[in-house]
Protein backbone atom coordinates (compact mmCIF):
# COMPACT_ATOMS: atom_id res chain seq x y z
CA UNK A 1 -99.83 103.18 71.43
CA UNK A 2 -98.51 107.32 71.17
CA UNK A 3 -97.72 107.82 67.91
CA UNK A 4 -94.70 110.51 69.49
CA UNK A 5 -91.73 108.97 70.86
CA UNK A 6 -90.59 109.51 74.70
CA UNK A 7 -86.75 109.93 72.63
CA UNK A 8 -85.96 110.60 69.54
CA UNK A 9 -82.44 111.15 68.04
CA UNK A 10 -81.73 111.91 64.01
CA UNK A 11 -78.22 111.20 62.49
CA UNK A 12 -76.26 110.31 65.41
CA UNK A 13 -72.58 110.48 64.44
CA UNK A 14 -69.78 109.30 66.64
CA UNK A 15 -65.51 108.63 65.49
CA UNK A 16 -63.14 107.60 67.80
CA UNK A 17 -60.11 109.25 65.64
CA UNK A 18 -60.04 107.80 62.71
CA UNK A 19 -62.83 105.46 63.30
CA UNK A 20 -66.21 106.76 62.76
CA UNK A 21 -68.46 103.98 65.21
CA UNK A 22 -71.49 105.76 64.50
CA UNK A 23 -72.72 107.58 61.40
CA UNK A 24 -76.28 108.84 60.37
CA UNK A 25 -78.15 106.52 63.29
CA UNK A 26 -81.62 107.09 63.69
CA UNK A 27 -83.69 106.03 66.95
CA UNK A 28 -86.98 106.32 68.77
CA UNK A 29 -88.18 104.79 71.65
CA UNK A 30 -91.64 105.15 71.92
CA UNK A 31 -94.01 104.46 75.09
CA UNK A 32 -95.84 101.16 75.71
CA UNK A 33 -92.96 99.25 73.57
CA UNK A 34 -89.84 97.05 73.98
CA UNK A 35 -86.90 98.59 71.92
CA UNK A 36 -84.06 96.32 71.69
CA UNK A 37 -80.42 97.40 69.95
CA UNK A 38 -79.21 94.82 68.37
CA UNK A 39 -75.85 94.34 66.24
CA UNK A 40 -73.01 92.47 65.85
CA UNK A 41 -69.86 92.72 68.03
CA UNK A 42 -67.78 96.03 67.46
CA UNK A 43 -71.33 97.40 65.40
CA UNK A 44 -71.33 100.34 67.60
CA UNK A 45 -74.59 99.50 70.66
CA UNK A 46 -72.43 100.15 73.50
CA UNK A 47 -71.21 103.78 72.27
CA UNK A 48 -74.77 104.49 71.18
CA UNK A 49 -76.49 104.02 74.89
CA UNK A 50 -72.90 105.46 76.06
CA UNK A 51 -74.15 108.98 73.83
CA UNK A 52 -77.57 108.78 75.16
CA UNK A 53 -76.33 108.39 78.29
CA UNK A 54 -74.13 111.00 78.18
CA UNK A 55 -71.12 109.07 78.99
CA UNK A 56 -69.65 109.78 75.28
CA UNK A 57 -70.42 113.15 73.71
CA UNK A 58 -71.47 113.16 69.74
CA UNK A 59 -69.78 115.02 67.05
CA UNK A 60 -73.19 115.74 65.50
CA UNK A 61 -77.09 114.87 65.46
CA UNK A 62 -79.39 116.84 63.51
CA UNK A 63 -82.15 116.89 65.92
CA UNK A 64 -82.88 115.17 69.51
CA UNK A 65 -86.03 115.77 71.27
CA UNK A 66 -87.61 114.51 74.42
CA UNK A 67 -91.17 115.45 75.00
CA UNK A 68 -92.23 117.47 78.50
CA UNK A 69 -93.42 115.50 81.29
């Protein structure tokens, strides 16, 4: 398997007001593997494929890179 990931995000935050949904989240997906997000209800997966997805912006992320194709 690549050891560099296809995306990689560092200290994802997200708040919805008051309510901070997502703070400090790392993730990689790397190539050849199954990445599943997994949490509990209200634990924030749907708003963090919403930010990659670019459906919700971030308030902040300290680095996101996507190798060239």
């Amino acid at each position: 398997m690549a050891d560099t990931p296809i995306l990689e995000l560092r200290k994802i935050n997200k708040s919805f007001g008051a309510v901070q949904v997502l703070h400090d989240i790392d993730f990689a997906v790397y190539p050849g593997e199954v990445t599943a997000l997994v949490g509990d209800n209200g634990a924030g997966k749907s708003t963090m494929i919403k930010c990659i997805a670019g459906i919700h912006h971030v308030d902040s992320v300290s680095s996101c890179s996507t190798p060239n194709r």
